[in-house]
N, C-alpha and C. Protein backbone atom coordinates (compact mmCIF):
# COMPACT_ATOMS: atom_id res chain seq x y z
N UNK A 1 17.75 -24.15 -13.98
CA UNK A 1 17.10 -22.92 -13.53
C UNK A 1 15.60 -23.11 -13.46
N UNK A 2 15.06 -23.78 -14.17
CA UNK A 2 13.53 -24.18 -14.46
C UNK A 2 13.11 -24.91 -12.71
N UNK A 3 14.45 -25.47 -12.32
CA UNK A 3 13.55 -26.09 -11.17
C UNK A 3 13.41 -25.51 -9.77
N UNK A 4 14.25 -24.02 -10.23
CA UNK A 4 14.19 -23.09 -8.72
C UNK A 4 13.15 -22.49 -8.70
N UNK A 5 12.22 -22.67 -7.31
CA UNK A 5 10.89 -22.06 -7.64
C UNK A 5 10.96 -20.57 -7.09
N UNK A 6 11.90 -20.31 -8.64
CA UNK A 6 11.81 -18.39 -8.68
C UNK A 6 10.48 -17.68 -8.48
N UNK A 7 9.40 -17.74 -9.23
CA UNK A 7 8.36 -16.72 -9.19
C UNK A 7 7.52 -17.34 -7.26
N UNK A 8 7.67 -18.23 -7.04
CA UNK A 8 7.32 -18.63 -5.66
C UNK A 8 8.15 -17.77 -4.53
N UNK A 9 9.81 -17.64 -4.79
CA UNK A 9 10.81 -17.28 -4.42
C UNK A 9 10.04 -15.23 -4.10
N UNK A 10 10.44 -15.03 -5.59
CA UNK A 10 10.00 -13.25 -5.39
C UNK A 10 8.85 -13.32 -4.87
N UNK A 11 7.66 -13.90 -4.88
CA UNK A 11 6.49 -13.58 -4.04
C UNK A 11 6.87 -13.55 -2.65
N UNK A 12 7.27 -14.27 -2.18
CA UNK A 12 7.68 -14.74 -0.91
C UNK A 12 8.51 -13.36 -0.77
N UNK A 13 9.31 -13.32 -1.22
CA UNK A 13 10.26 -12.28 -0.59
C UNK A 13 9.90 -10.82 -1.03
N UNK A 14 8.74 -10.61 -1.58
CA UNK A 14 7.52 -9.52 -1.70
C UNK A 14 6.60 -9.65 -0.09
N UNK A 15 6.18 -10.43 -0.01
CA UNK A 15 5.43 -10.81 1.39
C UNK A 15 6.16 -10.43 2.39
N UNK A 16 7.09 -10.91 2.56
CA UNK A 16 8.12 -10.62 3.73
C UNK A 16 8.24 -9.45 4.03
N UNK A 17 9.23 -8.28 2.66
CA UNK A 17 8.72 -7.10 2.39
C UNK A 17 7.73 -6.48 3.29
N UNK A 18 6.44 -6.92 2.89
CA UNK A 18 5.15 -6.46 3.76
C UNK A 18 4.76 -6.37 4.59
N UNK A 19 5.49 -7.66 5.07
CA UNK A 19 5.25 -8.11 6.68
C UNK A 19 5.75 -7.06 7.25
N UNK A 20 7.21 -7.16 7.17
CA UNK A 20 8.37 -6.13 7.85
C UNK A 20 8.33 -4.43 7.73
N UNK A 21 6.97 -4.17 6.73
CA UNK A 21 6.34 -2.86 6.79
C UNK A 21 5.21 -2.59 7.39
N UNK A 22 4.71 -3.64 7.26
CA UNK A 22 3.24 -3.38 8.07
C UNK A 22 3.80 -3.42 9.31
N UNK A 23 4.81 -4.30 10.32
CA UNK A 23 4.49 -4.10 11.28
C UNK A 23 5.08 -2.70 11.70
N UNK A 24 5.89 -2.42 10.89
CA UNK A 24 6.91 -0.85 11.25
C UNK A 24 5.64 0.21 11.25
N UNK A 25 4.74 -0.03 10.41
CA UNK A 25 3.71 1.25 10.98
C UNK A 25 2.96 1.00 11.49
N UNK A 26 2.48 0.22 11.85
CA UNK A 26 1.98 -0.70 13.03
C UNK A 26 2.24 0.06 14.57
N UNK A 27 3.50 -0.63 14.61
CA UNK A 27 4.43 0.13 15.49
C UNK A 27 5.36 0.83 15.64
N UNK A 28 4.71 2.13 15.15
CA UNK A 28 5.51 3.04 14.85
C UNK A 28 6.51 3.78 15.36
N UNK A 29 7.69 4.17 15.05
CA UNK A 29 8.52 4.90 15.86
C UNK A 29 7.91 6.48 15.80
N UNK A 30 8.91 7.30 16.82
CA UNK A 30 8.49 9.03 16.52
C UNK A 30 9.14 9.34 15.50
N UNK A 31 9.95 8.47 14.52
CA UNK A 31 10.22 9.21 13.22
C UNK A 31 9.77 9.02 12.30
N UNK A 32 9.00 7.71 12.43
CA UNK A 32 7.75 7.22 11.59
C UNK A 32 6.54 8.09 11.32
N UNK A 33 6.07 8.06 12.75
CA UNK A 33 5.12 9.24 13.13
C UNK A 33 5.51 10.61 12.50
N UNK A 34 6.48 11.38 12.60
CA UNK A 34 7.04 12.83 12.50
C UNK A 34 6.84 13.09 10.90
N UNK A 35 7.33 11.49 10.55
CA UNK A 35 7.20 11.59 8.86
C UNK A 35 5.49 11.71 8.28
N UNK A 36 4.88 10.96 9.02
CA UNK A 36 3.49 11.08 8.42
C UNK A 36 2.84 12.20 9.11
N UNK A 37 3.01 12.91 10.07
CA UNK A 37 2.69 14.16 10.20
C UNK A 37 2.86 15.60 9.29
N UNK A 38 4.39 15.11 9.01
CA UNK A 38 5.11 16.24 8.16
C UNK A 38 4.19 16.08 7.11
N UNK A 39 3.95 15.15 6.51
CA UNK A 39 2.79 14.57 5.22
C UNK A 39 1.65 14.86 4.98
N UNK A 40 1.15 15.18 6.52
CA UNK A 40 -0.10 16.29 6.49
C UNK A 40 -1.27 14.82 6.77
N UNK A 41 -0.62 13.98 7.04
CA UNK A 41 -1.76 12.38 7.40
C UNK A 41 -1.86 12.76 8.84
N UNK A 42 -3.40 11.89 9.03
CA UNK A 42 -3.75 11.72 10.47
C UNK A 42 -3.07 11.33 11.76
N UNK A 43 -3.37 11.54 12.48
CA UNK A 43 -2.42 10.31 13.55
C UNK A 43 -2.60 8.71 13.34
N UNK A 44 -3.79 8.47 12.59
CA UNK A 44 -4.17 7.29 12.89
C UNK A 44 -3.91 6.57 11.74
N UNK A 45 -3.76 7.42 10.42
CA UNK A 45 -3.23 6.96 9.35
C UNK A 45 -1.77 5.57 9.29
N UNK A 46 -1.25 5.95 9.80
CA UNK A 46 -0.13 5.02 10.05
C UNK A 46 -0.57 3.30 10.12
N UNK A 47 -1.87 3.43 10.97
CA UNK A 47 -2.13 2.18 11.32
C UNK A 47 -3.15 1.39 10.08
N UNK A 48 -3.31 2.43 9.57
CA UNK A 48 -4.60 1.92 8.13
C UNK A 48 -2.73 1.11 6.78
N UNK A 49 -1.97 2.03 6.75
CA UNK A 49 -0.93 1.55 5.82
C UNK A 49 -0.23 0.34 6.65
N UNK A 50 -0.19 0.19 7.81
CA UNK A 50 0.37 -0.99 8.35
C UNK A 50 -0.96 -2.20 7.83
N UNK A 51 -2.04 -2.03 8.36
CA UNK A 51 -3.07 -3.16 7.58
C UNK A 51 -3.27 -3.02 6.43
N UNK A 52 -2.98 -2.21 5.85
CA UNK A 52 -2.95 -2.72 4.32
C UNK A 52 -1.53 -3.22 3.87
N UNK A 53 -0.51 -2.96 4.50
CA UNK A 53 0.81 -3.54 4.11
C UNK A 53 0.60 -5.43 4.42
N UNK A 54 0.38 -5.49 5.59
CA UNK A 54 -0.10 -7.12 5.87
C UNK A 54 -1.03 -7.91 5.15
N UNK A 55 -2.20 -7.02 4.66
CA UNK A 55 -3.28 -7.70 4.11
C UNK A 55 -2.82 -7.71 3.03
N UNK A 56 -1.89 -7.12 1.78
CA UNK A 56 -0.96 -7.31 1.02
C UNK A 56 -0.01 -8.83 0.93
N UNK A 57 0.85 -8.99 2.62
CA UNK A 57 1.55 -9.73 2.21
C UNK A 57 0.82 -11.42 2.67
N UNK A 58 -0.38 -11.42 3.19
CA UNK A 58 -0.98 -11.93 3.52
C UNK A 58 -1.69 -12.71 2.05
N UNK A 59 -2.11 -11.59 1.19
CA UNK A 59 -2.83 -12.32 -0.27
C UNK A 59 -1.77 -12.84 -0.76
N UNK A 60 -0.26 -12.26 -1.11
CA UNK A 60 0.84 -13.09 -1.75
C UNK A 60 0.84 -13.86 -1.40
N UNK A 61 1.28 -14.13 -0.40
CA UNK A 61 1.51 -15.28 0.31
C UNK A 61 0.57 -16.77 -0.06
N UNK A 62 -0.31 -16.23 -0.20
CA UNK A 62 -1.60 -17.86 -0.49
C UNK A 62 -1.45 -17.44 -2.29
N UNK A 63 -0.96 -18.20 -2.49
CA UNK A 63 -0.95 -18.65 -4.50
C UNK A 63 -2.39 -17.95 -5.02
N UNK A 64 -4.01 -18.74 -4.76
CA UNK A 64 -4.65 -18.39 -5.18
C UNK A 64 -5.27 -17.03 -5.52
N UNK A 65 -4.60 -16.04 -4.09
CA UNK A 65 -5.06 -14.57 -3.97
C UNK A 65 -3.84 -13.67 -4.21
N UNK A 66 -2.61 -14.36 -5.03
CA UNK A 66 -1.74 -13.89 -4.81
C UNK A 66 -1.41 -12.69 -5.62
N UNK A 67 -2.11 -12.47 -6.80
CA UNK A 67 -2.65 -11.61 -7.88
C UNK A 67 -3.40 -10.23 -7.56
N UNK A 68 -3.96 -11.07 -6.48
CA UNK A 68 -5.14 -8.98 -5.95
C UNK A 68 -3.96 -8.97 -4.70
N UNK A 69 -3.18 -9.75 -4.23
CA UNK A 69 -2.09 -9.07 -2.94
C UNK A 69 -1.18 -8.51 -3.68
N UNK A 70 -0.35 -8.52 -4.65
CA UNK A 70 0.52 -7.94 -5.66
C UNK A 70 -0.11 -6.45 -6.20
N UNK A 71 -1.69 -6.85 -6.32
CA UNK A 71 -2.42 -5.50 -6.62
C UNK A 71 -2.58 -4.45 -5.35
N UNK A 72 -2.53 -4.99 -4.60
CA UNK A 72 -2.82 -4.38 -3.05
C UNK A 72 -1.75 -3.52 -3.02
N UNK A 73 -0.45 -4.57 -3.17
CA UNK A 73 1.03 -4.08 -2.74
C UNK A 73 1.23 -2.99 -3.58
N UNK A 74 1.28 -2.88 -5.15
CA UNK A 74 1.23 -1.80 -6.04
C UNK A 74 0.68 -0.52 -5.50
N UNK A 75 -0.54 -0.52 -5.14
CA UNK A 75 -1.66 0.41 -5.12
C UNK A 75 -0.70 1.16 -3.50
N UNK A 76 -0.34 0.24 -2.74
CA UNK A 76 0.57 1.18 -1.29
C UNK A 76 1.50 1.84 -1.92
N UNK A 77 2.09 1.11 -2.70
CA UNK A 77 3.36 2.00 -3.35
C UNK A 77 3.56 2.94 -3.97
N UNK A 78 2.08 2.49 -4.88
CA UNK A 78 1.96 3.90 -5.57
C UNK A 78 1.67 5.39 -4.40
N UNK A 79 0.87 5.06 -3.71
CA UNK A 79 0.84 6.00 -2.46
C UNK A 79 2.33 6.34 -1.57
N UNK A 80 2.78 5.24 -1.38
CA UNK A 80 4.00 6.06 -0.94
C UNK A 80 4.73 6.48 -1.71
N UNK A 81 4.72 6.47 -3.25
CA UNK A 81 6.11 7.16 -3.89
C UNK A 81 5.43 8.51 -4.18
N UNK A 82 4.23 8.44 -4.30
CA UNK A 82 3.08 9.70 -4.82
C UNK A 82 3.34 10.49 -3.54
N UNK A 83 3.12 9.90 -2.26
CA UNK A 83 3.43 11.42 -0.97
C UNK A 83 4.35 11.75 -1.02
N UNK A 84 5.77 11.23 -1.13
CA UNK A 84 7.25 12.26 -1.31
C UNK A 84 7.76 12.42 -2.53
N UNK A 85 7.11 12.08 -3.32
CA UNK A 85 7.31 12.74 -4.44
C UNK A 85 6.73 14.17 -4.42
N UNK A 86 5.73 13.90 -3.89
CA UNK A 86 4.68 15.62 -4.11
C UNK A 86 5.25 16.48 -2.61
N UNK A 87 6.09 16.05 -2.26
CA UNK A 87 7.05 16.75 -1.19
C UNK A 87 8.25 16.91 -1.34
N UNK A 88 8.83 16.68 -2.67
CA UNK A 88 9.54 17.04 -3.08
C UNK A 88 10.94 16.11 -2.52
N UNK A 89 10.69 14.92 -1.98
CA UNK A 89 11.76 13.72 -1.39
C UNK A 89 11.84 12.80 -2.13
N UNK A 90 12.82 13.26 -3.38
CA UNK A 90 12.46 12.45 -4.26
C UNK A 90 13.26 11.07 -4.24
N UNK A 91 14.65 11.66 -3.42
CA UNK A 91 15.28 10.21 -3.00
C UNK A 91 14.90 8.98 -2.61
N UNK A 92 14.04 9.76 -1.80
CA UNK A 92 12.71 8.60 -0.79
C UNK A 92 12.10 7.83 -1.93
N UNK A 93 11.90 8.49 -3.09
CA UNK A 93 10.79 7.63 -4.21
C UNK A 93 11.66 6.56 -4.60
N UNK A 94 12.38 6.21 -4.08
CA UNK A 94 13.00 5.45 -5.06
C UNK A 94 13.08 4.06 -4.64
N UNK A 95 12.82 3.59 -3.14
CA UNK A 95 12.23 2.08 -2.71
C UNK A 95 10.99 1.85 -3.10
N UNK A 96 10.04 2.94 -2.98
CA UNK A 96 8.79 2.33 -3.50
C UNK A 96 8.69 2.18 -4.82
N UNK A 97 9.47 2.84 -5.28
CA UNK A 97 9.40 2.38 -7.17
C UNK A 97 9.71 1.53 -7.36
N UNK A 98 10.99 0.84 -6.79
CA UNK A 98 11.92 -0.56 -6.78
C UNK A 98 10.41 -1.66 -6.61
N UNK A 99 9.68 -1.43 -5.14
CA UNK A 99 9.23 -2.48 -5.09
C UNK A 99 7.40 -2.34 -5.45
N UNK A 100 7.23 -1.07 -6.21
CA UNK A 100 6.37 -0.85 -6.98
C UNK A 100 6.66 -1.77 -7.91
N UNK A 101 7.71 -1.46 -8.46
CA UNK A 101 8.24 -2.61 -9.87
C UNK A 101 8.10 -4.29 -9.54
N UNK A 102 8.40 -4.52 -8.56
CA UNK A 102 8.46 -5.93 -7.95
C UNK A 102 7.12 -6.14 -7.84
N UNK A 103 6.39 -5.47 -7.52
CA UNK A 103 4.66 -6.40 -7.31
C UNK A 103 4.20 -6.47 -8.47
N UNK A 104 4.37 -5.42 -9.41
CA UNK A 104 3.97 -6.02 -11.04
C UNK A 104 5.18 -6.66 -11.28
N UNK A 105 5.92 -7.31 -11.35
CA UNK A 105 6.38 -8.64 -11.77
C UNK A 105 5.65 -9.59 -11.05
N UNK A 106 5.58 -9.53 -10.07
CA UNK A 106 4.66 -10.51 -9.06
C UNK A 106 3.16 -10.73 -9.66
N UNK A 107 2.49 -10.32 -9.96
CA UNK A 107 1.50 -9.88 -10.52
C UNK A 107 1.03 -10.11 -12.00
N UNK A 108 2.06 -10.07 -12.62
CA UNK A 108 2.21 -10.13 -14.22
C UNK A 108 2.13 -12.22 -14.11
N UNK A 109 3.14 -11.97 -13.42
CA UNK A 109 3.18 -14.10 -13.19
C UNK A 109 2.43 -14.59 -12.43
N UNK A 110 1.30 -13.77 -11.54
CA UNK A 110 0.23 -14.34 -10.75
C UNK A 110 -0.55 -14.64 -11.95
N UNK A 111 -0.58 -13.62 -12.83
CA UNK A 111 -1.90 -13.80 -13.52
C UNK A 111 -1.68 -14.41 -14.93
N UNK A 112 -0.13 -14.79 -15.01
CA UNK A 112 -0.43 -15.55 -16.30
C UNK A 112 -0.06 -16.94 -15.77
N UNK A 113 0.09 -17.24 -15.15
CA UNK A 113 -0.08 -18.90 -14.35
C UNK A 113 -1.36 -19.29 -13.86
N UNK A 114 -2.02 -17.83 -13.72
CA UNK A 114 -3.60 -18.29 -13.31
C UNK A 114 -4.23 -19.43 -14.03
N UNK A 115 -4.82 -20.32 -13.89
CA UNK A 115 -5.50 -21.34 -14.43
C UNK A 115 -6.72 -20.54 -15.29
N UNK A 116 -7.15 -21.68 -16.20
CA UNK A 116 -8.26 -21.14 -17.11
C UNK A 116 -9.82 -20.70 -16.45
N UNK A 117 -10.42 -19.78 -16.81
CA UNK A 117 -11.12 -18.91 -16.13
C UNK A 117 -12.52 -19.97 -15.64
C-alpha cells in the first residue's frame, strides 16, 4: 500500500474535480444560470467561481502550490455549501461538504510533506 501514490492519487482526483467545475460555470447552462440567479448572484458571478474553481485545480495539481490550491478549493466550498444552505437546499450541501472534506485531507498532507521551512 505504501507504494500507491495515494495522497498524489486524491490530489489529482481533487483537480479533476475542479477542472470539471470550473468549466461547468464557465459554460454555463440556463440551469446553472437560473440557480445563481435564484441565489441572488450577478450574472457575471458564475464566471468569477469557474476561475476560481480552475485556479484551484491548477495549484493542486503542481506539488509545490498544492497546499494554497486545496486552500482555494476549501474556501469555494465553503461558499457553495454556505449559499444553499442559507436557502434552505440543504440536500445540495452535501457535495460540497464531501469535497469540502476532501481538500482538507488534501491539504492536511500538502502541508505535512511540505519540506522544512
Amino acid at each position: 500500500m505504501r507504494d500507491l501514490p495515494w495522497k498524489s492519487l486524491l490530489a489529482w482526483l481533487l483537480a479533476a474535480f475542479f477542472v470539471v467545475g470550473g468549466i461547468g460555470n464557465i459554460f454555463a447552462s440556463e440551469t446553472v444560470l437560473a440557480d445563481y440567479a435564484r441565489w441572488g448572484y450577478p450574472g457575471w458571478f458564475h464566471h468569477v467561481t469557474g476561475v476560481l474553481e480552475l485556479t484551484a485545480a491548477a495549484l493542486i495539481a503542481w506539488r509545490p502550490t498544492r497546499l494554497w490550491g486545496a486552500g482555494l478549493a476549501g474556501l469555494v466550498m465553503v461558499g457553495a455549501a454556505g449559499t444553499v444552505l442559507s436557502h434552505g437546499e440543504f440536500s445540495h450541501a452535501i457535495a460540497p461538504l464531501v469535497v469540502l472534506a476532501l481538500a482538507l485531507v488534501v491539504a492536511f498532507l500538502a502541508y505535512r510533506d511540505r519540506g522544512p521551512a
